[in-house]
N, C-alpha and C. Protein backbone atom coordinates (compact mmCIF):
# COMPACT_ATOMS: atom_id res chain seq x y z
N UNK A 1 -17.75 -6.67 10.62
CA UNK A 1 -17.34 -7.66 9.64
C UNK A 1 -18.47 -8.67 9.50
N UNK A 2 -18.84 -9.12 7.94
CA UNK A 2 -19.58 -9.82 8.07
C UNK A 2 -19.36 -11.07 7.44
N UNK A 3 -20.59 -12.28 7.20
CA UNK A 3 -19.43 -13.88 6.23
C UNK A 3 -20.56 -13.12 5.22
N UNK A 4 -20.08 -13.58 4.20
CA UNK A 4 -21.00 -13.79 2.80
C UNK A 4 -20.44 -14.41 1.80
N UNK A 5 -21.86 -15.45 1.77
CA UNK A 5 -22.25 -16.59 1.07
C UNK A 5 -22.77 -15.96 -0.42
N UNK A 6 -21.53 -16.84 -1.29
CA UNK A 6 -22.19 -16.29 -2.53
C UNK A 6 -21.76 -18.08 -3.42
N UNK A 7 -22.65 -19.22 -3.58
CA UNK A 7 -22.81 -20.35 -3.91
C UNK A 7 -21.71 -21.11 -2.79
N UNK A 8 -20.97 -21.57 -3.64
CA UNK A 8 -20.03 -22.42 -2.65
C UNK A 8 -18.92 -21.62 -2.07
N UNK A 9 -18.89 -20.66 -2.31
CA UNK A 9 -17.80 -19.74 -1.78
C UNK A 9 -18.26 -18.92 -0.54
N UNK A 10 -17.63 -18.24 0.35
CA UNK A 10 -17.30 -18.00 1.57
C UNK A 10 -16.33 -16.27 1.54
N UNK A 11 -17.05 -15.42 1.39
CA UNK A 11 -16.30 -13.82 1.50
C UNK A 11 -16.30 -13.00 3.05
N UNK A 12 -15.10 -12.64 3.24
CA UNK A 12 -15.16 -11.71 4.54
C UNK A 12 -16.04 -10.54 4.11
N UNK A 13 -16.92 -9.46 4.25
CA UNK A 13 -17.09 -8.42 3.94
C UNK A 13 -16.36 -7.45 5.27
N UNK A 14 -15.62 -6.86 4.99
CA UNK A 14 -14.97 -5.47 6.07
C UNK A 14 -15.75 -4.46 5.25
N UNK A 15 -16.16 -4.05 7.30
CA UNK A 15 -16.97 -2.42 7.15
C UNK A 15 -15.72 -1.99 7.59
N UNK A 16 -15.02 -1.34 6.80
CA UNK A 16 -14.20 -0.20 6.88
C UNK A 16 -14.67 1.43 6.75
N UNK A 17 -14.42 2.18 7.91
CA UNK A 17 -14.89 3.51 7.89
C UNK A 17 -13.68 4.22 7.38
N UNK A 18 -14.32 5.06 6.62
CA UNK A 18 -13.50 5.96 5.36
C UNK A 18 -12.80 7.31 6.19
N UNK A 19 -13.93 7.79 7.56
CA UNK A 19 -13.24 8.62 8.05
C UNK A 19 -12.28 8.09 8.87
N UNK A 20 -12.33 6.97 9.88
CA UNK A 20 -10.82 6.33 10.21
C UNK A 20 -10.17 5.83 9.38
N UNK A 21 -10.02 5.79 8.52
CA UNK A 21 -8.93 5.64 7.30
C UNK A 21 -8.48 7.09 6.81
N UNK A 22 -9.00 8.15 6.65
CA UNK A 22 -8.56 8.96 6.64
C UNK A 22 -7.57 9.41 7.96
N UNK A 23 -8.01 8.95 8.95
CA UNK A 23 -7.49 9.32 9.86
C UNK A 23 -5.80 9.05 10.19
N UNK A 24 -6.06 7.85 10.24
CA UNK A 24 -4.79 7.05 10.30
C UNK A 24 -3.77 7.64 8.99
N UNK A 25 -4.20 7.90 8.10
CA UNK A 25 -3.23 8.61 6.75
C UNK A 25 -2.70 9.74 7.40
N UNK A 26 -3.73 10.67 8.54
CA UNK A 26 -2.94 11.79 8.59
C UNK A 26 -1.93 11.23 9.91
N UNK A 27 -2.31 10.48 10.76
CA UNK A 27 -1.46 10.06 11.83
C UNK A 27 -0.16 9.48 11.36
N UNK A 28 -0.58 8.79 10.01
CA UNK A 28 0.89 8.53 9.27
C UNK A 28 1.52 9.70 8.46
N UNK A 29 1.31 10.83 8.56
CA UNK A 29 1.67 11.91 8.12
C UNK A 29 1.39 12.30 6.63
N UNK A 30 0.43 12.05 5.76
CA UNK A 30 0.00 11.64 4.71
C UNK A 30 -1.31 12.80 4.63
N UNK A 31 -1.08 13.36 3.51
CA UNK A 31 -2.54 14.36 3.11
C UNK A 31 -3.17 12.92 2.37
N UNK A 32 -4.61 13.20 2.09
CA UNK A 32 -5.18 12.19 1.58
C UNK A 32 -6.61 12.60 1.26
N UNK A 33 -6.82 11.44 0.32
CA UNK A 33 -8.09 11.47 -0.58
C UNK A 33 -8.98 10.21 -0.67
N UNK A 34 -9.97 9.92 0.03
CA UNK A 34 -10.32 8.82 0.35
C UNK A 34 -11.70 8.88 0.21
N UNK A 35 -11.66 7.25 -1.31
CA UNK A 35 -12.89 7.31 -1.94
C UNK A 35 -13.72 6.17 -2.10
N UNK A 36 -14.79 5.95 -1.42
CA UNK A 36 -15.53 4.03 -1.14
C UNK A 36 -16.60 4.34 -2.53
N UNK A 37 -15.59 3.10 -2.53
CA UNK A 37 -16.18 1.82 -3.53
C UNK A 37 -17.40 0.53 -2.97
N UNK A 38 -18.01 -0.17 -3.75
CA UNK A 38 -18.62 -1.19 -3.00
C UNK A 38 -18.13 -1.96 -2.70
N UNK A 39 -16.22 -2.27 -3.38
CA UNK A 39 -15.37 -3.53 -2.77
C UNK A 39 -14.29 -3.01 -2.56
N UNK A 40 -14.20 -2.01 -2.49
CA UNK A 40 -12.82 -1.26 -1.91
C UNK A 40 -12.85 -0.18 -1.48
N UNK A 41 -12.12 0.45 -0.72
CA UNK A 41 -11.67 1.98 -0.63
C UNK A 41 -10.40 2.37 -1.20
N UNK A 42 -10.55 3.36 -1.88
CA UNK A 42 -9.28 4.26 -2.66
C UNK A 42 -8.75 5.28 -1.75
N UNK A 43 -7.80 5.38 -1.53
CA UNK A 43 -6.89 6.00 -0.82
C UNK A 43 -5.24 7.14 -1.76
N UNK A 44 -5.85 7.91 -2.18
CA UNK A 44 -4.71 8.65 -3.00
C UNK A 44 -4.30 9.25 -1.76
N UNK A 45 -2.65 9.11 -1.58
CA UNK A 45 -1.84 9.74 -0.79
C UNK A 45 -0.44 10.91 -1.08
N UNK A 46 -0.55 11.91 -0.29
CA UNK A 46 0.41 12.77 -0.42
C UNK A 46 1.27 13.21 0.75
N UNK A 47 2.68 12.96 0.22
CA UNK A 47 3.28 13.59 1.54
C UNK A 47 3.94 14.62 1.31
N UNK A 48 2.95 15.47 1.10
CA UNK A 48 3.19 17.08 0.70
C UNK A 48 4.64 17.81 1.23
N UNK A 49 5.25 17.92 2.46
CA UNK A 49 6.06 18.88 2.79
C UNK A 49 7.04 17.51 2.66
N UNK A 50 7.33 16.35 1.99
CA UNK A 50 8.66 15.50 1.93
C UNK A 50 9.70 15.80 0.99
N UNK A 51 10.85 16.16 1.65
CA UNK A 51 11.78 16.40 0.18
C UNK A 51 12.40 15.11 -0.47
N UNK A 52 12.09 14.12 0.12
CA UNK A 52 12.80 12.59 -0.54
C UNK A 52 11.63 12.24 -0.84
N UNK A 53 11.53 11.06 -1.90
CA UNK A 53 10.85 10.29 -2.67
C UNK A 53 10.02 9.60 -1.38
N UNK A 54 8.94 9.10 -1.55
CA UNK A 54 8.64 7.75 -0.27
C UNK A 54 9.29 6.71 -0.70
N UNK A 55 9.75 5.68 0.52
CA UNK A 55 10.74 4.45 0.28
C UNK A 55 10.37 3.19 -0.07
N UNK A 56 9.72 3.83 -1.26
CA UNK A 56 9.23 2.52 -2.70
C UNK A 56 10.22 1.79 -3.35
N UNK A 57 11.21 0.70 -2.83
CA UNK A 57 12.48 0.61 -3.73
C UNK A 57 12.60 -0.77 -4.38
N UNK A 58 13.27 -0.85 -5.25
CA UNK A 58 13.36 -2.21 -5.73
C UNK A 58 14.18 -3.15 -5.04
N UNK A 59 13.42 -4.34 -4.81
CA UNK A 59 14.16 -5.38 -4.00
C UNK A 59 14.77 -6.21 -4.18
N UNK A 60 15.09 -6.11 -5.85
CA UNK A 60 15.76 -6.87 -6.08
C UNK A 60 17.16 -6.35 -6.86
N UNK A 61 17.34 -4.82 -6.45
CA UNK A 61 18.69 -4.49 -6.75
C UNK A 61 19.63 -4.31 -5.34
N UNK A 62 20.84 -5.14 -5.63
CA UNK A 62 22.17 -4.99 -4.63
C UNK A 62 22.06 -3.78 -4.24
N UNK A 63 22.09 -3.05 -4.64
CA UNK A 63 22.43 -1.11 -4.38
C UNK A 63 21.47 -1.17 -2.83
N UNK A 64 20.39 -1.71 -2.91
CA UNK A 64 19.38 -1.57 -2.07
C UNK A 64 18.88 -2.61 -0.61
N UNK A 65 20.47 -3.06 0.01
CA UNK A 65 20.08 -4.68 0.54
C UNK A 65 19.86 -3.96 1.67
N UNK A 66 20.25 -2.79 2.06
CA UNK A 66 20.20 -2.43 3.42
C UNK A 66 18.68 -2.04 3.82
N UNK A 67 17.85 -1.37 2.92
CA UNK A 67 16.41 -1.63 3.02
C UNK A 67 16.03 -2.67 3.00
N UNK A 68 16.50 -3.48 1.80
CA UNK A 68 15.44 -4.93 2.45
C UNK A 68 15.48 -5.86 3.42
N UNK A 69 16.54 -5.90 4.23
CA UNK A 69 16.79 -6.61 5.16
C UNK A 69 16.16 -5.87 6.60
N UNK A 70 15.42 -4.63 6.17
CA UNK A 70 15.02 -4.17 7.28
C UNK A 70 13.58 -3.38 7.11
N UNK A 71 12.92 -4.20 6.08
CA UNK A 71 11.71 -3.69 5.57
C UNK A 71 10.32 -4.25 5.84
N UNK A 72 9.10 -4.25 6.51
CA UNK A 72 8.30 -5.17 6.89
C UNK A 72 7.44 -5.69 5.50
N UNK A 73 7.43 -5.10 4.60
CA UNK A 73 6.10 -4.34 3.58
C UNK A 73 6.47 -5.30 2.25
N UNK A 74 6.41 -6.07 1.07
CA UNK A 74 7.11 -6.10 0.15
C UNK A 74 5.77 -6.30 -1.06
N UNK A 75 5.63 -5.28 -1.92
CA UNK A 75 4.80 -5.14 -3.28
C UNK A 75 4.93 -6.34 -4.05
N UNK A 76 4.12 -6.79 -4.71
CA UNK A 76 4.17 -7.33 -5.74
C UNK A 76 4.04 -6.58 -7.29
N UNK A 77 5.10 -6.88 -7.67
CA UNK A 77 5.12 -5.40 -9.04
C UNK A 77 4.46 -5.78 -10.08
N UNK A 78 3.88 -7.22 -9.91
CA UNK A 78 2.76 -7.49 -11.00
C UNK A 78 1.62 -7.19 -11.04
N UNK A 79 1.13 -7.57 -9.57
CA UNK A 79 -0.22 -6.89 -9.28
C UNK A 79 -0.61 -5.89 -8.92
N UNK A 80 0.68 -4.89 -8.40
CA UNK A 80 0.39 -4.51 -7.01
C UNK A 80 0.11 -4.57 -5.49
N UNK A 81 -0.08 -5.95 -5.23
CA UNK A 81 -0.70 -6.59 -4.03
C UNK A 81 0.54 -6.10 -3.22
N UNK A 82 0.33 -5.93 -1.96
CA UNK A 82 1.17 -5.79 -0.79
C UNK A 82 1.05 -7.05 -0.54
N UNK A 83 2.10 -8.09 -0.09
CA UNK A 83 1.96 -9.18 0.37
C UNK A 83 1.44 -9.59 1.95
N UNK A 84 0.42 -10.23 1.95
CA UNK A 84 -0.15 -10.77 3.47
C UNK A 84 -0.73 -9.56 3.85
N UNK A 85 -1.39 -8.32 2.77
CA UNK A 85 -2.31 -7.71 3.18
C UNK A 85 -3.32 -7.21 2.06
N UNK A 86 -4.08 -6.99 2.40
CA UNK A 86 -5.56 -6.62 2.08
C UNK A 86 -5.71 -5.51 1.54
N UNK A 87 -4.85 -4.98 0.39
CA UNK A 87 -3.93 -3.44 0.31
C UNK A 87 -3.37 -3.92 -1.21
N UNK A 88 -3.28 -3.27 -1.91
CA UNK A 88 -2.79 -2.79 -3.53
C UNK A 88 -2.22 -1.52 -3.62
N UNK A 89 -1.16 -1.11 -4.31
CA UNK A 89 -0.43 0.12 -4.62
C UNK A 89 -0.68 0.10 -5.76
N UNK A 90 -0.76 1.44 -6.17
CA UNK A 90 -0.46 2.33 -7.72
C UNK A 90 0.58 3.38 -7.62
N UNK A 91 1.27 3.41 -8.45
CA UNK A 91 2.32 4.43 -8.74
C UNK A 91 1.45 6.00 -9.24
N UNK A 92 1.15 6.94 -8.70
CA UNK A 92 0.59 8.44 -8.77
C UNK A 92 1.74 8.83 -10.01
N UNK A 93 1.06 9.57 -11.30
CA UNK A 93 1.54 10.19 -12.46
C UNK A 93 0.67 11.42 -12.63
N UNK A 94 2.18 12.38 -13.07
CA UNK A 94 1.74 13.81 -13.26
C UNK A 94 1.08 13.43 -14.92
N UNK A 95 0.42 14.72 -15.55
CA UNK A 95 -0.34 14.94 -16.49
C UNK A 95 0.58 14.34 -17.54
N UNK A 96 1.86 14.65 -17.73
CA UNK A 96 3.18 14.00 -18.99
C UNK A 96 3.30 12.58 -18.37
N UNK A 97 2.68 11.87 -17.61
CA UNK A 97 2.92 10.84 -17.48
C UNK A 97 4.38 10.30 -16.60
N UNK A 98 4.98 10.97 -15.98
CA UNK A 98 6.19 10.79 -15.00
C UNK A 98 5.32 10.43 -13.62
N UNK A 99 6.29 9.13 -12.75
CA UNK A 99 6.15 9.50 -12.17
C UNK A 99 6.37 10.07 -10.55
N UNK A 100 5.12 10.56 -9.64
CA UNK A 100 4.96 11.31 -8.70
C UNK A 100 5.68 10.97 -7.16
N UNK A 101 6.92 11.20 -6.90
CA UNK A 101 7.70 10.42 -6.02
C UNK A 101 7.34 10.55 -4.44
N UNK A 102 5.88 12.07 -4.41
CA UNK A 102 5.53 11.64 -2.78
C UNK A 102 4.43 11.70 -2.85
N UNK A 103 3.78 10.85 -3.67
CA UNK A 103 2.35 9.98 -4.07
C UNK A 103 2.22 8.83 -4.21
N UNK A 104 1.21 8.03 -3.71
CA UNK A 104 0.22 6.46 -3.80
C UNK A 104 -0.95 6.77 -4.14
N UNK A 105 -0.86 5.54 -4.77
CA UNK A 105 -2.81 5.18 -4.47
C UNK A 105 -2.40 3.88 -3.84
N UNK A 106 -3.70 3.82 -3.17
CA UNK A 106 -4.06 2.42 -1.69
C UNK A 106 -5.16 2.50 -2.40
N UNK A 107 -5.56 1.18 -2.70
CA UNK A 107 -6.81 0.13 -2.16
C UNK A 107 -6.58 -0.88 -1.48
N UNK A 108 -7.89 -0.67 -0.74
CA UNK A 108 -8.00 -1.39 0.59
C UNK A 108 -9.41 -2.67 0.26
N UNK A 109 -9.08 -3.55 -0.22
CA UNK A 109 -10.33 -4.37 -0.49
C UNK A 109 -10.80 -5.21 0.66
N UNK A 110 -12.23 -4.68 0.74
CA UNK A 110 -13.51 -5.16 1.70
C UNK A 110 -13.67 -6.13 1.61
N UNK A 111 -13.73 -7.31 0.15
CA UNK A 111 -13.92 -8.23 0.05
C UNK A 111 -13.33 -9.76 0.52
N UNK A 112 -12.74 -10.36 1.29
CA UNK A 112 -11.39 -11.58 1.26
C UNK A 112 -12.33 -12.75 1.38
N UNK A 113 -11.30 -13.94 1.08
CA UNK A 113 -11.36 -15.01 1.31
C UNK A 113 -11.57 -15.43 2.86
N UNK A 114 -11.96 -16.08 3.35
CA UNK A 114 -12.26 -16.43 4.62
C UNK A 114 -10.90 -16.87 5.30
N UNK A 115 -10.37 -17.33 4.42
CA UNK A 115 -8.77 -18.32 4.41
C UNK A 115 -7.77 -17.37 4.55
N UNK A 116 -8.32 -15.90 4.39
CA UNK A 116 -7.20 -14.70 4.28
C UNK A 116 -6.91 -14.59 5.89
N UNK A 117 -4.95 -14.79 5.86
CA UNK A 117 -4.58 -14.41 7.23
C UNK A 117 -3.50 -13.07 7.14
N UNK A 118 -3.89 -12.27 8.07
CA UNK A 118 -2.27 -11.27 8.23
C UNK A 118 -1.38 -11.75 8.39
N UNK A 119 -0.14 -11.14 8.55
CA UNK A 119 1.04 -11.79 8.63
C UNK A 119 1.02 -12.51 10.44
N UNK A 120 2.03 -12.95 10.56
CA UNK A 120 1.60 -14.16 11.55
C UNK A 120 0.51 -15.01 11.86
N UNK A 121 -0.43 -15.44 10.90
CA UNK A 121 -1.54 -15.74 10.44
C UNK A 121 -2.60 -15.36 11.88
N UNK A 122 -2.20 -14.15 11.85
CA UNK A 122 -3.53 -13.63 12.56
C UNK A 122 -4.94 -13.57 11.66
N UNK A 123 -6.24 -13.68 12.24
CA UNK A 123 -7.23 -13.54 11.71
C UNK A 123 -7.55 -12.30 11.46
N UNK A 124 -8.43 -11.44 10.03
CA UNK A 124 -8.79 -10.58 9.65
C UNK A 124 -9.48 -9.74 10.46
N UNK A 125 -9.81 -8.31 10.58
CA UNK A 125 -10.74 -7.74 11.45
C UNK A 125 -10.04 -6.24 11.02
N UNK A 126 -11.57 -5.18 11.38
CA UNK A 126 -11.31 -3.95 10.59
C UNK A 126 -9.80 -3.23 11.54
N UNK A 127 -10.08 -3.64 13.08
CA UNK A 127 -8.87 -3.38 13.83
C UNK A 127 -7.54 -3.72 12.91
N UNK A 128 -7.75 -4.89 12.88
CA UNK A 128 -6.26 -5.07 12.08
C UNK A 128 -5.79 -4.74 10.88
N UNK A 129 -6.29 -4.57 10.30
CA UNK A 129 -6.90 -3.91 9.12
C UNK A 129 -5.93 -2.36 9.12
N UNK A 130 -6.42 -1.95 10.47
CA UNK A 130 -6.19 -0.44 10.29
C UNK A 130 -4.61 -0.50 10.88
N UNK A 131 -4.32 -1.54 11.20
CA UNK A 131 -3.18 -1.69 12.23
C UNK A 131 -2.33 -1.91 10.84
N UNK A 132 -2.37 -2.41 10.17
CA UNK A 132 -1.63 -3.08 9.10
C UNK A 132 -1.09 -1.57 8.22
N UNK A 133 -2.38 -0.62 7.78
CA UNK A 133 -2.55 0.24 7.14
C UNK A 133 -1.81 1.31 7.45
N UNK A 134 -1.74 1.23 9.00
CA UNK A 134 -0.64 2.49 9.74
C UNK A 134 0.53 2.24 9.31
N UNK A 135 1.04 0.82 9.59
CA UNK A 135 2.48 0.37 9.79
C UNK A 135 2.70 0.38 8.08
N UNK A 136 2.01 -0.10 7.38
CA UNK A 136 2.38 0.06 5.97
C UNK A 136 2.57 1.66 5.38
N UNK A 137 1.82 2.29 5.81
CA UNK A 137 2.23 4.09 5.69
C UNK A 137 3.21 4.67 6.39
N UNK A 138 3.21 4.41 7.48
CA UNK A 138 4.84 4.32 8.11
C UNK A 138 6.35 3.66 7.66
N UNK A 139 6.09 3.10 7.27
CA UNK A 139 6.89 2.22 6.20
C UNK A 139 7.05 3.00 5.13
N UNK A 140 6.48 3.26 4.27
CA UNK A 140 6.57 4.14 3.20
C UNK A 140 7.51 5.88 3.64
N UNK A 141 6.99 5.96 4.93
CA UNK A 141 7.76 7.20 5.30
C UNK A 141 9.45 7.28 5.80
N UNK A 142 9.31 5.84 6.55
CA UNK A 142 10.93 5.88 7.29
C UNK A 142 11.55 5.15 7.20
N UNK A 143 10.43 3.44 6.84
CA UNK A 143 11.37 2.58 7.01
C UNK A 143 11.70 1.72 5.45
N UNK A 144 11.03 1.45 4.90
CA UNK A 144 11.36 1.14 3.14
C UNK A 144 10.77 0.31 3.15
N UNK A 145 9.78 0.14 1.72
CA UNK A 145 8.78 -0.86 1.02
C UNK A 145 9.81 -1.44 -0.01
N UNK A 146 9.70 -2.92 0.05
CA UNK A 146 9.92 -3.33 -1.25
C UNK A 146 9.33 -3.51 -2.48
N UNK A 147 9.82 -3.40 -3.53
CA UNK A 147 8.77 -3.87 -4.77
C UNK A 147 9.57 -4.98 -5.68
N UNK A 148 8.53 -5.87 -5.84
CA UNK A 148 9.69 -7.52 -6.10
C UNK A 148 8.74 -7.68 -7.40
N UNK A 149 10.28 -7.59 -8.36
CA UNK A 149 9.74 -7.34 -10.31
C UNK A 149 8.62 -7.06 -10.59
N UNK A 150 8.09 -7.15 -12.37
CA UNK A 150 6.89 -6.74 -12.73
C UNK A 150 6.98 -5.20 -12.85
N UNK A 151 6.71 -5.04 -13.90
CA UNK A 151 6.68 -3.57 -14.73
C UNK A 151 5.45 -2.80 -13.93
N UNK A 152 4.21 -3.45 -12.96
CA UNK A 152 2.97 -2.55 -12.42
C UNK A 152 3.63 -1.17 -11.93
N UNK A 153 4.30 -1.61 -10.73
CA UNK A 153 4.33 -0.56 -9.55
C UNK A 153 6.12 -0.42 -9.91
N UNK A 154 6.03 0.86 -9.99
CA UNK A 154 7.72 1.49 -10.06
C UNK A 154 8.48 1.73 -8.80
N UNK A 155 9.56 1.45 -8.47
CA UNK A 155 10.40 1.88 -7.56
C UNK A 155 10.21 3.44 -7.44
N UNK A 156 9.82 4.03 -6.37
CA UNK A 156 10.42 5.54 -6.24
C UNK A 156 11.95 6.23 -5.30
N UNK A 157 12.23 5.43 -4.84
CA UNK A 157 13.81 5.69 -3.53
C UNK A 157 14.63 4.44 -4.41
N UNK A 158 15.79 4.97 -3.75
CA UNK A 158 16.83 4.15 -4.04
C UNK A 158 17.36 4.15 -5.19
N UNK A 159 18.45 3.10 -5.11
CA UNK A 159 19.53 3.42 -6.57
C UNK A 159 18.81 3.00 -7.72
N UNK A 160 18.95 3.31 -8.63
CA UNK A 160 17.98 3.21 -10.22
C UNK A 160 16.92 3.55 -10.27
N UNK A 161 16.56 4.84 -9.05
CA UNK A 161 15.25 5.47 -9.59
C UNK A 161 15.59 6.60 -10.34
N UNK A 162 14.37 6.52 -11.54
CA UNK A 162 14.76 6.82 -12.99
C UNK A 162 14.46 8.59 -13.25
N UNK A 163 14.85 8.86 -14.21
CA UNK A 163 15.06 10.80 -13.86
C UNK A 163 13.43 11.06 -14.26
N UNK A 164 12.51 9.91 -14.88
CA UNK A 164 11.43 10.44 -15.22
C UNK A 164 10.30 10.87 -13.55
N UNK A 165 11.08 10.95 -12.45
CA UNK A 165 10.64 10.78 -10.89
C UNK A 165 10.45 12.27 -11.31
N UNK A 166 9.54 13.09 -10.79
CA UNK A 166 9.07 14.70 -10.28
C UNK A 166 9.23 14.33 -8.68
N UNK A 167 10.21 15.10 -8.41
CA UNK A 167 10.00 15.46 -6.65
C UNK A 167 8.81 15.78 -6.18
């Protein structure tokens, strides 16, 4: 990890290695495609042999309180941002544009604020980093992500996911 000074501002740079990031995808049970950028890494994910959707759900429907009350992870559906991490989701679409219910894309941006803390305002570091990245892919597998409004990122699990979903 390095500081960089760019005028009055102050950037973390994370050396994140692409093959331990791959790694950790498969430890989270995840086929994967993992592609560096100069301020991010792309991470397209598949959980090839899953017969349920991954537990992408909306957090702000009743149908769904029993995930969120027991969910670590929660999207922002405007941006994408995972909240209190260093991590963005995309919703994966087949060629007709539906979409792909045991697919992501992850970016993982290298770049932060100095001021950027993990959750329990721990300080940044590629360790944690990767620690965050497991538990957030694990999450997606067993325990349920939220996604809180904003048309970006679609719900894939749970009640009102829409018939345009491909298993």
């Amino acid at each position: 990890m390095q500081v960089l000074q760019a005028g009055h501002h102050k950037l973390l740079l994370l050396e994140l290695d692409c093959d331990f990031v791959e790694n950790v995808a498969k430890q989270a049970g995840f086929e994967c495609h993992v592609e560096e950028k100069p301020r991010a890494i792309i991470v397209d994910l598949k959980a090839e042999g899953r017969q349920s959707p991954l537990l992408l759900f909306d957090a702000a429907d009743p149908g769904n309180l029993g995930w969120f009350s027991r969910c670590q992870f929660y999207v922002d559906g405007h941006t994408g941002m995972v909240l209190q991490a260093p991590i963005s989701i995309a919703n994966a679409r087949d060629r007709t544009g539906r979409l792909i219910a045991h697919c992501l894309r992850l970016q993982i941006h290298k770049e932060l604020p100095v001021t950027f803390r993990l959750p329990g305002k721990q300080a940044v570091s590629e360790q944690m980093v990767y620690a965050v990245l497991y538990n957030l892919m694990n999450a997606l597998q067993n325990v349920g992500v939220g996604v809180c409004g904003g048309p970006l990122v679609k719900p894939l699990a749970g009640r009102g996911n829409g018939a345009g979903i491909r298993p």
